[in-house]
PDB file of N, CA and C in Angstrom:
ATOM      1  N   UNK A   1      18.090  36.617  75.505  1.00  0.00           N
ATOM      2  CA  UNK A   1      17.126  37.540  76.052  1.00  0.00           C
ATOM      3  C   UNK A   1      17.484  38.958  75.591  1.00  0.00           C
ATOM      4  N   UNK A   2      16.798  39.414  75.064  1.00  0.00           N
ATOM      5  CA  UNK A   2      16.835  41.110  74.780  1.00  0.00           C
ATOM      6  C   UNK A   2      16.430  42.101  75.746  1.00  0.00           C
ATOM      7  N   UNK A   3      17.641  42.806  75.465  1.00  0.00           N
ATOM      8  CA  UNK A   3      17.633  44.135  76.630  1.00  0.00           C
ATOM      9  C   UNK A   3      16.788  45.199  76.407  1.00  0.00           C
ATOM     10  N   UNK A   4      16.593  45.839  76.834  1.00  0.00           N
ATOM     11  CA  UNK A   4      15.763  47.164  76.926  1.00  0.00           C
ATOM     12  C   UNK A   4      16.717  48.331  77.474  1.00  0.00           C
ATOM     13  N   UNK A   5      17.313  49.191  76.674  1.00  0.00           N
ATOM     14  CA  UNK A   5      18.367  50.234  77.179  1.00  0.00           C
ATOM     15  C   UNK A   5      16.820  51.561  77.294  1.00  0.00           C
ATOM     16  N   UNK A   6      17.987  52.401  77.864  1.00  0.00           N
ATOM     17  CA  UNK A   6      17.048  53.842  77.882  1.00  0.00           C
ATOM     18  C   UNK A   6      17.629  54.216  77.045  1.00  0.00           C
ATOM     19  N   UNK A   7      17.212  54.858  76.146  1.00  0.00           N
ATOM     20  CA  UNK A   7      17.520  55.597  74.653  1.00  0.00           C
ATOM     21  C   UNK A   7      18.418  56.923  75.230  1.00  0.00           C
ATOM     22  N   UNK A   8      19.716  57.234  75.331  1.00  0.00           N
ATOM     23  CA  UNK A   8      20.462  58.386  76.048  1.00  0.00           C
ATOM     24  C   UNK A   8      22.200  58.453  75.820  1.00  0.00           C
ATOM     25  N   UNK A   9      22.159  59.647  75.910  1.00  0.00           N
ATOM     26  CA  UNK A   9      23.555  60.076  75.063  1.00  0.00           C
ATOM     27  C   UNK A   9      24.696  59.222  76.175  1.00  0.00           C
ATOM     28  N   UNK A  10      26.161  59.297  75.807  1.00  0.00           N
ATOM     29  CA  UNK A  10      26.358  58.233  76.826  1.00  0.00           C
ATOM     30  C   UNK A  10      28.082  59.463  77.172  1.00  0.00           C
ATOM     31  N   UNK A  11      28.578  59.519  78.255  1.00  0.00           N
ATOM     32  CA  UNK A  11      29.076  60.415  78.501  1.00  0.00           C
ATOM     33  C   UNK A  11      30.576  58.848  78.193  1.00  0.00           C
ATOM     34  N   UNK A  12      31.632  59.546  77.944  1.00  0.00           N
ATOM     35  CA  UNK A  12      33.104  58.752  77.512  1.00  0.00           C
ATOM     36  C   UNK A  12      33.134  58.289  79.114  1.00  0.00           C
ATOM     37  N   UNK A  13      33.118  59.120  80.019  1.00  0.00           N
ATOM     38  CA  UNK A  13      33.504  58.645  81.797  1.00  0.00           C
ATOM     39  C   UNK A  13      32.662  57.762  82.415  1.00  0.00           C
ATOM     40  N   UNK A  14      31.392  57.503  81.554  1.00  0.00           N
ATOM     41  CA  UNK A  14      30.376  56.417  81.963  1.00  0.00           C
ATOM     42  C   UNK A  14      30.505  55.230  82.198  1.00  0.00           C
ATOM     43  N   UNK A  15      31.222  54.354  82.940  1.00  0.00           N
ATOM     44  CA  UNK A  15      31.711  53.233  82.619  1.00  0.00           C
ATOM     45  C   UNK A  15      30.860  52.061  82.764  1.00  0.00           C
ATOM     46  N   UNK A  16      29.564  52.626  83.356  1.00  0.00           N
ATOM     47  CA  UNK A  16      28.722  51.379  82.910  1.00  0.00           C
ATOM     48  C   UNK A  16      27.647  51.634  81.985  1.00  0.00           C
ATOM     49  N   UNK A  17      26.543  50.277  82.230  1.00  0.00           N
ATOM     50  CA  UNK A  17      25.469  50.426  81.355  1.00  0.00           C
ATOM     51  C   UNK A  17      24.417  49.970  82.048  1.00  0.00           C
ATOM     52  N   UNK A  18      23.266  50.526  82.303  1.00  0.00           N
ATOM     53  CA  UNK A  18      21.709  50.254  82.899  1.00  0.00           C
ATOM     54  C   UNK A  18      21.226  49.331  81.792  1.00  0.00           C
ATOM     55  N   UNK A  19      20.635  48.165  81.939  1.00  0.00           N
ATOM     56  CA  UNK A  19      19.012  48.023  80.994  1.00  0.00           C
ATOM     57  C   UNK A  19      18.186  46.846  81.769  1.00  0.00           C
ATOM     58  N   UNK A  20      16.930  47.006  81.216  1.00  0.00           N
ATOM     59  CA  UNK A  20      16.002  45.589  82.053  1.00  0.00           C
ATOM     60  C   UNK A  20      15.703  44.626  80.413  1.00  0.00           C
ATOM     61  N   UNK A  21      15.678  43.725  81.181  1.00  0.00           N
ATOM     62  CA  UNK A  21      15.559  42.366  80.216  1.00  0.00           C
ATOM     63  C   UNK A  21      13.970  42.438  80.170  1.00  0.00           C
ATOM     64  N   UNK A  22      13.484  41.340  79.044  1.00  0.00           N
ATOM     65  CA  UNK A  22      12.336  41.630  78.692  1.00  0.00           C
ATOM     66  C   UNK A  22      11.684  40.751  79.881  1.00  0.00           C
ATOM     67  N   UNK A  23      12.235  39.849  80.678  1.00  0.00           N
ATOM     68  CA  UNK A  23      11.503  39.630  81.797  1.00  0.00           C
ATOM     69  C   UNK A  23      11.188  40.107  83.397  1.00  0.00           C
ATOM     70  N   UNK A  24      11.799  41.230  82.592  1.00  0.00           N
ATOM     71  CA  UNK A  24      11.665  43.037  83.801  1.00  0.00           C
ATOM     72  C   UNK A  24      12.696  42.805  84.660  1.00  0.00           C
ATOM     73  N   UNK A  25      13.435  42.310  84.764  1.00  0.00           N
ATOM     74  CA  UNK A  25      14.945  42.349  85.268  1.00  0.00           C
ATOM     75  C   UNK A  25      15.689  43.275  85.120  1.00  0.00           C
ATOM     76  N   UNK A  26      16.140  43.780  85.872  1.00  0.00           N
ATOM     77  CA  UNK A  26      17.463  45.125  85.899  1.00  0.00           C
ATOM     78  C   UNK A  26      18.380  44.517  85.861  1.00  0.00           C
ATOM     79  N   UNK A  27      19.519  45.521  85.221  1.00  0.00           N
ATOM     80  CA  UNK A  27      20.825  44.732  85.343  1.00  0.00           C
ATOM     81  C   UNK A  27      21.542  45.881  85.216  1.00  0.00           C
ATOM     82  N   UNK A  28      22.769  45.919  85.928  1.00  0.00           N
ATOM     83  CA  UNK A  28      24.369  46.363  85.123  1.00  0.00           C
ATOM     84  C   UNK A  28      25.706  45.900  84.702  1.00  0.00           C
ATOM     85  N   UNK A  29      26.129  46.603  83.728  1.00  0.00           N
ATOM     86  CA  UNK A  29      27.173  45.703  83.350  1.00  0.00           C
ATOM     87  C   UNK A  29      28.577  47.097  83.323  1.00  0.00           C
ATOM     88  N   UNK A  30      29.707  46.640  83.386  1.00  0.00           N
ATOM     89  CA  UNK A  30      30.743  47.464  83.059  1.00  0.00           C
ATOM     90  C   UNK A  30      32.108  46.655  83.203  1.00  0.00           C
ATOM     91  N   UNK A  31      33.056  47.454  82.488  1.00  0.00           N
ATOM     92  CA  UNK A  31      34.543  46.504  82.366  1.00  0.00           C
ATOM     93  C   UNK A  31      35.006  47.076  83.955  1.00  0.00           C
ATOM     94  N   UNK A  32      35.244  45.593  84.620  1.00  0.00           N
ATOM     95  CA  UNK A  32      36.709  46.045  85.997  1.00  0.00           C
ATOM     96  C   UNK A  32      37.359  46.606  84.977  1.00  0.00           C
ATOM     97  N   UNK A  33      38.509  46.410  86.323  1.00  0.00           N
ATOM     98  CA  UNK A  33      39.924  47.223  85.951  1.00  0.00           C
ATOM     99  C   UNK A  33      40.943  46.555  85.341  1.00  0.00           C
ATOM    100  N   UNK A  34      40.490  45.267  84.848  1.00  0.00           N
ATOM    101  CA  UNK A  34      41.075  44.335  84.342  1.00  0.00           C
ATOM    102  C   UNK A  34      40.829  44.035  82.667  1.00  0.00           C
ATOM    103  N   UNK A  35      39.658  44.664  82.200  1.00  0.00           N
ATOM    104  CA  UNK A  35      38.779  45.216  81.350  1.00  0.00           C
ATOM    105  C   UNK A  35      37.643  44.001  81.303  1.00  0.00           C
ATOM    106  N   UNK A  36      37.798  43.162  82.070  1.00  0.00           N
ATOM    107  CA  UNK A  36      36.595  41.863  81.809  1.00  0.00           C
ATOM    108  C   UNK A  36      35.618  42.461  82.398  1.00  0.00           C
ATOM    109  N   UNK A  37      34.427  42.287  81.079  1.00  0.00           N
ATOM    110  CA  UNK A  37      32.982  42.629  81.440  1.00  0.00           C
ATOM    111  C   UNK A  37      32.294  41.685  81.911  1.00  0.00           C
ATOM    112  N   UNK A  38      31.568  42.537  83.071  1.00  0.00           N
ATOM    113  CA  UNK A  38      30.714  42.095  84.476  1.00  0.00           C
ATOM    114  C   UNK A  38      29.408  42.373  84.337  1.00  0.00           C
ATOM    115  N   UNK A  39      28.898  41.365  84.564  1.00  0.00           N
ATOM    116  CA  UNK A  39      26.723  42.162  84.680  1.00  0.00           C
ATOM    117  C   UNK A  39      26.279  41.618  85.959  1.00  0.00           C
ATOM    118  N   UNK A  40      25.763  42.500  86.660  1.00  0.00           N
ATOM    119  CA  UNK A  40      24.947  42.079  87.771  1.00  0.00           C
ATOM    120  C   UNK A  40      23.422  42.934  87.592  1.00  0.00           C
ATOM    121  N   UNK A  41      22.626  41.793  88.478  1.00  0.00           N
ATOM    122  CA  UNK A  41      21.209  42.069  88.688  1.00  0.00           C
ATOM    123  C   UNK A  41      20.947  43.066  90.064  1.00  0.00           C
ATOM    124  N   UNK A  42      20.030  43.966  89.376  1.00  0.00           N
ATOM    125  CA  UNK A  42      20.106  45.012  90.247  1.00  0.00           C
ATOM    126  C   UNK A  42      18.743  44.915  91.004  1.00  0.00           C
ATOM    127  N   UNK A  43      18.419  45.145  92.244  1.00  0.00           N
ATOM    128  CA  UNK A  43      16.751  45.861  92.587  1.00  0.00           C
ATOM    129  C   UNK A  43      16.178  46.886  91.921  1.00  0.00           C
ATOM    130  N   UNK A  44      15.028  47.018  91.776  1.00  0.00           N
ATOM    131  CA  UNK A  44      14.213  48.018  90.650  1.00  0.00           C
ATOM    132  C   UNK A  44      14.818  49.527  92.093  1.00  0.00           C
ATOM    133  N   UNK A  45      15.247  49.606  93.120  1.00  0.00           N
ATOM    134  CA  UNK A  45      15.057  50.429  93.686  1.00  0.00           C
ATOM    135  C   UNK A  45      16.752  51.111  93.357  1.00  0.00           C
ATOM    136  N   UNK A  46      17.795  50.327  92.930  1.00  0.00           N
ATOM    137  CA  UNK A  46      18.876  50.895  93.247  1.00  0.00           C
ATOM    138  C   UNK A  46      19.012  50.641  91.056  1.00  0.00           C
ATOM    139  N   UNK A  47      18.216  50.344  90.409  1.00  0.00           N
ATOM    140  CA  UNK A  47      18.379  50.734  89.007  1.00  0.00           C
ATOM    141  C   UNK A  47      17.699  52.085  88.883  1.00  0.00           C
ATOM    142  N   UNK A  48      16.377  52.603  89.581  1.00  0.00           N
ATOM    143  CA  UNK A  48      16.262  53.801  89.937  1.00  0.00           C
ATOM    144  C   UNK A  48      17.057  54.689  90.186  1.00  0.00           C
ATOM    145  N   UNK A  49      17.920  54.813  91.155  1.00  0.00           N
ATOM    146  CA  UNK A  49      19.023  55.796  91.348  1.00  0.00           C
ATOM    147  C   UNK A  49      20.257  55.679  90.377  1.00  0.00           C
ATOM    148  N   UNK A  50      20.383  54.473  89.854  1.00  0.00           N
ATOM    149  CA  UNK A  50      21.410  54.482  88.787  1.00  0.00           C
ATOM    150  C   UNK A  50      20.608  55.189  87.343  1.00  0.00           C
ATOM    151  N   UNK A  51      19.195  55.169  87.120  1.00  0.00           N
ATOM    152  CA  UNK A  51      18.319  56.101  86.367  1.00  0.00           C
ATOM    153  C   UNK A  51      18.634  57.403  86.364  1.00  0.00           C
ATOM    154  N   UNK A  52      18.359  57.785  87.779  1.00  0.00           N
ATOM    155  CA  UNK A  52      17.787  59.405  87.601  1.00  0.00           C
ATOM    156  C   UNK A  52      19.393  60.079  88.014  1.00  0.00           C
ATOM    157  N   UNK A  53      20.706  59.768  88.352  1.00  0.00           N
ATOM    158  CA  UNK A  53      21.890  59.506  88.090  1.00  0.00           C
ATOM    159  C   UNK A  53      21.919  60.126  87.485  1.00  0.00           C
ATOM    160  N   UNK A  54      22.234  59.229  85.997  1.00  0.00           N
ATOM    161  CA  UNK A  54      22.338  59.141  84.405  1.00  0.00           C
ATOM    162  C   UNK A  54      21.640  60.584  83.932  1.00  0.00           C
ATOM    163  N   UNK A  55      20.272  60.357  84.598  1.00  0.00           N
ATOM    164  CA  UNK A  55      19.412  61.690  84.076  1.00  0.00           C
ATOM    165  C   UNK A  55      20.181  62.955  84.681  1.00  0.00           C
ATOM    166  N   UNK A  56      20.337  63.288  85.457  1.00  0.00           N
ATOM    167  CA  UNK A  56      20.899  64.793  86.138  1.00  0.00           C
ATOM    168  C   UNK A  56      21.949  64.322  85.321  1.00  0.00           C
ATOM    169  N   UNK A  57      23.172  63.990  85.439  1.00  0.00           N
ATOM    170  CA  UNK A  57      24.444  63.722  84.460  1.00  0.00           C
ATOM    171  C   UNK A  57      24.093  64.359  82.845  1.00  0.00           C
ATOM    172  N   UNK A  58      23.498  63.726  82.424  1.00  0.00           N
ATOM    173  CA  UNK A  58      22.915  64.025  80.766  1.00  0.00           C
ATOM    174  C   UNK A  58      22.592  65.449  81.052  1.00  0.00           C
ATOM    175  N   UNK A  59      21.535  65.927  81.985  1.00  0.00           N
ATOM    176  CA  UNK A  59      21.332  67.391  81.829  1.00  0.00           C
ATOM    177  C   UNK A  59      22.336  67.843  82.074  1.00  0.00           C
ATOM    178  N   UNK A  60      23.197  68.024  83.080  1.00  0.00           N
ATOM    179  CA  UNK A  60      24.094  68.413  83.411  1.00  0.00           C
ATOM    180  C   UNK A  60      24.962  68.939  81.923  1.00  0.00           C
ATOM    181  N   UNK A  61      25.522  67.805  81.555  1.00  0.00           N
ATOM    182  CA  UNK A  61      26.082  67.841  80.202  1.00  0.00           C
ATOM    183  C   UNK A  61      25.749  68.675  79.150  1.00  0.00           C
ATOM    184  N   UNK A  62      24.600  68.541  78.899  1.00  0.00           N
ATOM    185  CA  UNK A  62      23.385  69.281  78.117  1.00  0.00           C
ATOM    186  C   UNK A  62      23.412  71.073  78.191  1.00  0.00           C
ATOM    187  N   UNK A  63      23.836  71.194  79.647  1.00  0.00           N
ATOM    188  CA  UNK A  63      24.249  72.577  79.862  1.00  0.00           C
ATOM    189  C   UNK A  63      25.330  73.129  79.358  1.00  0.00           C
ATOM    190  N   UNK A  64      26.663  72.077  80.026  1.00  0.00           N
ATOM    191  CA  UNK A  64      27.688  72.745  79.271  1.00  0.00           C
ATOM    192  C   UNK A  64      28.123  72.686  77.930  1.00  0.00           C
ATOM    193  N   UNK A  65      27.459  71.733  77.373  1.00  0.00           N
ATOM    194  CA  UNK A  65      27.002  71.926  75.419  1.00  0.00           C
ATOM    195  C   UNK A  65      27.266  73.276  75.080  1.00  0.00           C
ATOM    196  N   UNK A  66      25.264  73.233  75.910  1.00  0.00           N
ATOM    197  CA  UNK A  66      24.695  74.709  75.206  1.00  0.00           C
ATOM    198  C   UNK A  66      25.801  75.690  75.760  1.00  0.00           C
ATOM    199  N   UNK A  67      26.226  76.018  77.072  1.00  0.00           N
ATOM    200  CA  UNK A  67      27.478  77.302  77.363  1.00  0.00           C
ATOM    201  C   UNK A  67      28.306  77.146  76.410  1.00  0.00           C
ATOM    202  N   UNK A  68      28.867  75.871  75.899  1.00  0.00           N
ATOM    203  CA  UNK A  68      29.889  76.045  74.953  1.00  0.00           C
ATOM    204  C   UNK A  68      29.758  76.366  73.632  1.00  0.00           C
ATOM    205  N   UNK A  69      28.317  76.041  72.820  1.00  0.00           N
ATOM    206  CA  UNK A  69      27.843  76.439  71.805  1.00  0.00           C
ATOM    207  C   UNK A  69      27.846  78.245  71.830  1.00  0.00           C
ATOM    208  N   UNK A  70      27.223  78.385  72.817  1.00  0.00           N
ATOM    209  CA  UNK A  70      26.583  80.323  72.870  1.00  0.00           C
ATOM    210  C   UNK A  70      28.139  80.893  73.179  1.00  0.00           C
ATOM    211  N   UNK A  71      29.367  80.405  73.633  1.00  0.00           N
ATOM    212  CA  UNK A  71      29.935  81.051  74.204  1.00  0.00           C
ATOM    213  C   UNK A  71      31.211  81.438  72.640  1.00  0.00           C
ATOM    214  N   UNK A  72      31.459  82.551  72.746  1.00  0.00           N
ATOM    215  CA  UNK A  72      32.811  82.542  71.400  1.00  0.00           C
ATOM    216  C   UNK A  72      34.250  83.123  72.118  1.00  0.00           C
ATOM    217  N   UNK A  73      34.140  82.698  73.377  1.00  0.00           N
ATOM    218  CA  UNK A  73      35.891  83.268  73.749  1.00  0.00           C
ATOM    219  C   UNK A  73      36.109  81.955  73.205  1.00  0.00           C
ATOM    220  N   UNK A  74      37.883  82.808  72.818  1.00  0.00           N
ATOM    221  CA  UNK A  74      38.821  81.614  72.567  1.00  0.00           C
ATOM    222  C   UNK A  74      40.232  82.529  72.546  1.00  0.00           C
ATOM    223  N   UNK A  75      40.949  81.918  72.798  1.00  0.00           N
ATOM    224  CA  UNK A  75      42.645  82.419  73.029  1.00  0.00           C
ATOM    225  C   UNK A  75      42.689  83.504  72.737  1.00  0.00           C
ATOM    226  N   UNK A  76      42.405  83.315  71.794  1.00  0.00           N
ATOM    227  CA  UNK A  76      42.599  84.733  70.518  1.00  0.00           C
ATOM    228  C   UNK A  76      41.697  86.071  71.017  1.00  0.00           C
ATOM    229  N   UNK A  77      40.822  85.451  71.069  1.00  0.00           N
ATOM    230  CA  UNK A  77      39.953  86.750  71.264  1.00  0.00           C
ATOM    231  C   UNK A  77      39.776  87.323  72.809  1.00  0.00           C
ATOM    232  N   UNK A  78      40.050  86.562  73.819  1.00  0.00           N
ATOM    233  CA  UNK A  78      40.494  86.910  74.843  1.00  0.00           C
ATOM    234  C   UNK A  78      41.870  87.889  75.149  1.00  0.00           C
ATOM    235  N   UNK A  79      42.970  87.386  74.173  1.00  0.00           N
ATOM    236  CA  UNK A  79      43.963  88.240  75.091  1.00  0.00           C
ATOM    237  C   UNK A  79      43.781  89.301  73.938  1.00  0.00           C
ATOM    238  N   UNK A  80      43.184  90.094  72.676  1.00  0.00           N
ATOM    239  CA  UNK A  80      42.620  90.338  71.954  1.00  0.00           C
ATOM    240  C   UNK A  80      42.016  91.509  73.139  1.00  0.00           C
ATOM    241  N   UNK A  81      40.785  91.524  73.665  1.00  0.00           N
ATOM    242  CA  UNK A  81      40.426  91.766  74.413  1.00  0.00           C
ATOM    243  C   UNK A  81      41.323  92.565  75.874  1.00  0.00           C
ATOM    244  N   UNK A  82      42.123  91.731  76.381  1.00  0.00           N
ATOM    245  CA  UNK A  82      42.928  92.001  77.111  1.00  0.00           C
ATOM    246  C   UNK A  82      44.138  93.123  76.890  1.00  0.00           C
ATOM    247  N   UNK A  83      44.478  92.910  75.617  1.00  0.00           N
ATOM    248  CA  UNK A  83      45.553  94.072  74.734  1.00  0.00           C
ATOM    249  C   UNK A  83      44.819  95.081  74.000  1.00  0.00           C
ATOM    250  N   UNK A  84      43.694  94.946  74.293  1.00  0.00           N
ATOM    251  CA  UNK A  84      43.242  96.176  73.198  1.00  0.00           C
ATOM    252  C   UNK A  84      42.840  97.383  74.351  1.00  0.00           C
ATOM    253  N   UNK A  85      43.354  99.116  73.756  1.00  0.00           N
ATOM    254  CA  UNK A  85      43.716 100.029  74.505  1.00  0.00           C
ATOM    255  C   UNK A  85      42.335 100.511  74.735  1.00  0.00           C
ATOM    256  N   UNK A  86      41.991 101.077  76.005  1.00  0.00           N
ATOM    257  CA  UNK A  86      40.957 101.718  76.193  1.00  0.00           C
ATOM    258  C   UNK A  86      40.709 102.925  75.804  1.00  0.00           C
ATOM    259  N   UNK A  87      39.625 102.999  74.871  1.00  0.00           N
ATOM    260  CA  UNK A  87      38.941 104.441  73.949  1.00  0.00           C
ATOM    261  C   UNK A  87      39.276 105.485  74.708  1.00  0.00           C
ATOM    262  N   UNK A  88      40.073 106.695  75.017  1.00  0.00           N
ATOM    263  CA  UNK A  88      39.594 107.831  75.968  1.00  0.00           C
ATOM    264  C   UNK A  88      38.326 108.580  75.760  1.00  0.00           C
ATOM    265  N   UNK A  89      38.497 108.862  76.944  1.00  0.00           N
ATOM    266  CA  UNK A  89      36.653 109.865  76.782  1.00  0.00           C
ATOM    267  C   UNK A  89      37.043 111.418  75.487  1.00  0.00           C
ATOM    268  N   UNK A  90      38.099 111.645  75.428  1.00  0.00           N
ATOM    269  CA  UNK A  90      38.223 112.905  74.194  1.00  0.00           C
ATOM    270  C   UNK A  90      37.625 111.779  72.448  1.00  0.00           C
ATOM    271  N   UNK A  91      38.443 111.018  72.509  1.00  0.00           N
ATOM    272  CA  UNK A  91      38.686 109.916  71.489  1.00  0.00           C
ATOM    273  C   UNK A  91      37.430 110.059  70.885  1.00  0.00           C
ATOM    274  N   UNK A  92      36.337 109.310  71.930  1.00  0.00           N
ATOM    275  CA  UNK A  92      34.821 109.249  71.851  1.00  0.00           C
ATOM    276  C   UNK A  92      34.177 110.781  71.758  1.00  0.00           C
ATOM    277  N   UNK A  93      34.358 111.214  71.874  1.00  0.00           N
ATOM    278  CA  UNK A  93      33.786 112.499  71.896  1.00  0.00           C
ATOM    279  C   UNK A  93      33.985 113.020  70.521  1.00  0.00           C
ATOM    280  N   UNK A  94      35.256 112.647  69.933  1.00  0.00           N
ATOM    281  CA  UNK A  94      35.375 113.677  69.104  1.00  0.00           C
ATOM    282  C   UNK A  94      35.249 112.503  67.527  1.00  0.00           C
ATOM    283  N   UNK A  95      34.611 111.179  68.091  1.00  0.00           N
ATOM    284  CA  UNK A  95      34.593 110.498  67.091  1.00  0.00           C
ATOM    285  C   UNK A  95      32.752 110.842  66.952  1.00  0.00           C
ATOM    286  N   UNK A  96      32.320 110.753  68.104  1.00  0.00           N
ATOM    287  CA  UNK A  96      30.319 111.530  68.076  1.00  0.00           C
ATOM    288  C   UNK A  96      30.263 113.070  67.491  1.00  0.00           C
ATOM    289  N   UNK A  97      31.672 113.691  67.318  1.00  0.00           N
ATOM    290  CA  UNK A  97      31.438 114.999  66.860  1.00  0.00           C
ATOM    291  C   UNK A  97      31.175 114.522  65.045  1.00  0.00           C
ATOM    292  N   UNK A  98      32.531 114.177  65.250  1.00  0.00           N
ATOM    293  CA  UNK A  98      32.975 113.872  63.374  1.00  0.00           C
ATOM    294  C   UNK A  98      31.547 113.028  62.692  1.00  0.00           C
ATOM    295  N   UNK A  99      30.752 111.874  63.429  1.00  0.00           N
ATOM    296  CA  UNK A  99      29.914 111.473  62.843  1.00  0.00           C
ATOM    297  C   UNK A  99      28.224 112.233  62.711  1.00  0.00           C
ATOM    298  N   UNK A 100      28.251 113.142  63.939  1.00  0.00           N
ATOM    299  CA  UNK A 100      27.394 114.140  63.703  1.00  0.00           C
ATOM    300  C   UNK A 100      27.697 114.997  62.363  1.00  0.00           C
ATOM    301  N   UNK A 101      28.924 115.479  62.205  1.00  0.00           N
ATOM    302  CA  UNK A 101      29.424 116.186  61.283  1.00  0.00           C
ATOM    303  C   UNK A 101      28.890 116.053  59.768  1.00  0.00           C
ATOM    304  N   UNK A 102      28.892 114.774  59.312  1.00  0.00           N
ATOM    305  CA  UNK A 102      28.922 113.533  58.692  1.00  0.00           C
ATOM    306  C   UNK A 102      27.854 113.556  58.335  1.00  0.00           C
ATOM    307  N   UNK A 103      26.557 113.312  59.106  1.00  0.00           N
ATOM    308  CA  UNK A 103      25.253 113.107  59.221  1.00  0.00           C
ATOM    309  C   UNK A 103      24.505 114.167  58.524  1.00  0.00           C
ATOM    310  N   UNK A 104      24.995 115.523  59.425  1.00  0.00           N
ATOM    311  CA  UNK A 104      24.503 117.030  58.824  1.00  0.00           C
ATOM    312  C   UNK A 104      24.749 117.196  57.343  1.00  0.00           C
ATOM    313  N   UNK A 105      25.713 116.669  57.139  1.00  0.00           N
ATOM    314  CA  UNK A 105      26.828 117.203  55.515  1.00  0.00           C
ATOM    315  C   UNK A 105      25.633 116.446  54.737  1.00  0.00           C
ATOM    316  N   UNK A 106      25.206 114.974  54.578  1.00  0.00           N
ATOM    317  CA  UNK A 106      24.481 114.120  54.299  1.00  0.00           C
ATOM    318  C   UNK A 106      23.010 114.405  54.024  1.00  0.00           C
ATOM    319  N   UNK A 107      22.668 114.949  55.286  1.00  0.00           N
ATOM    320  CA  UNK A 107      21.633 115.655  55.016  1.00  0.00           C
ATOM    321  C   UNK A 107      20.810 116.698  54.251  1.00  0.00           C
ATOM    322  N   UNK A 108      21.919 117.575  53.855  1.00  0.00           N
ATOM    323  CA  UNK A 108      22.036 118.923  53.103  1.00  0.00           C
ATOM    324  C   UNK A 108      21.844 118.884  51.828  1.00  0.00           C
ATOM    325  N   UNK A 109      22.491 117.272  51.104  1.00  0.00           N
ATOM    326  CA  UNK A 109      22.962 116.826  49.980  1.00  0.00           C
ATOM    327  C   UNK A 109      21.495 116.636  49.491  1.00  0.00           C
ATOM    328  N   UNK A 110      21.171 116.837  47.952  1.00  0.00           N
ATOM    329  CA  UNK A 110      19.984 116.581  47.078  1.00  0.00           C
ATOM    330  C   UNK A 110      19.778 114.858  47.485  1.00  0.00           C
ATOM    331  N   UNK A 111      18.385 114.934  47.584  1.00  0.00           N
ATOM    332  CA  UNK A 111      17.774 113.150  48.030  1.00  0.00           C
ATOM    333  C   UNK A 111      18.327 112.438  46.947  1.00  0.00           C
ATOM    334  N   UNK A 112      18.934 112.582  45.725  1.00  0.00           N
ATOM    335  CA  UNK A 112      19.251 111.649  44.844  1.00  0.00           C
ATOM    336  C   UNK A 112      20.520 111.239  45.041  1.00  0.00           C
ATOM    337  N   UNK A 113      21.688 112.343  45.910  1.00  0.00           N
ATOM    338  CA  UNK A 113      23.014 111.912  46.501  1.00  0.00           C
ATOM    339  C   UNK A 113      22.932 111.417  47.675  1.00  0.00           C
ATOM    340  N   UNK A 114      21.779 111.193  48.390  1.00  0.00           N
ATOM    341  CA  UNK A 114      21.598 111.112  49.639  1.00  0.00           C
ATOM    342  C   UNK A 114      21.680 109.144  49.661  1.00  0.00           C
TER     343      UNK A 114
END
């Protein structure tokens, strides 16, 4: 008899598996602790909650993907971060002078040095 899985990413901590047989039967299966694999027949009402489960789980997952994709701390750039000295307010000031400075000088210059 052929199964019918839900097409879905499968998390390593998942230790079982949902599917209905083609004669609409639910089932699950997973290794005890012994590793011998077990299948039992489920009610359509409690393969439901083992469904929508699976579903929040997958999104779930899905989130911390994407945080981990968008996110770029890493060791390095954290204590990076952590050791690097704070600008003083003269520092800044006199680095907005020098690039004003800069700007004017630039300006002055024939459009072909510019």
């Amino acid at each position: 008899m052929e199964k019918i899985h839900p097409k879905r990413r499968k998390d390593k901590y998942n230790p079982y598996e949902i599917y209905q047989t083609e004669d609409g039967k639910y089932h699950l299966s997973f290794r005890d602790s012994e590793g011998v694999l077990q299948h039992l027949e489920l009610e359509e009402s409690l393969y439901a909650a083992f469904n929508d489960f699976e579903l929040e789980d997958i999104s779930y997952l899905n989130v911390v993907d994407r945080h981990y994709e968008q996110s770029q701390l890493t060791e390095i750039s954290i204590n990076r971060r952590a050791f690097q000295k704070e600008e003083l307010l003269e520092g800044q000031v006199m680095k907005k002078l020098e690039i004003e400075q800069l700007h004017n000088a630039i300006a002055r210059l024939p459009e072909i040095q510019q």
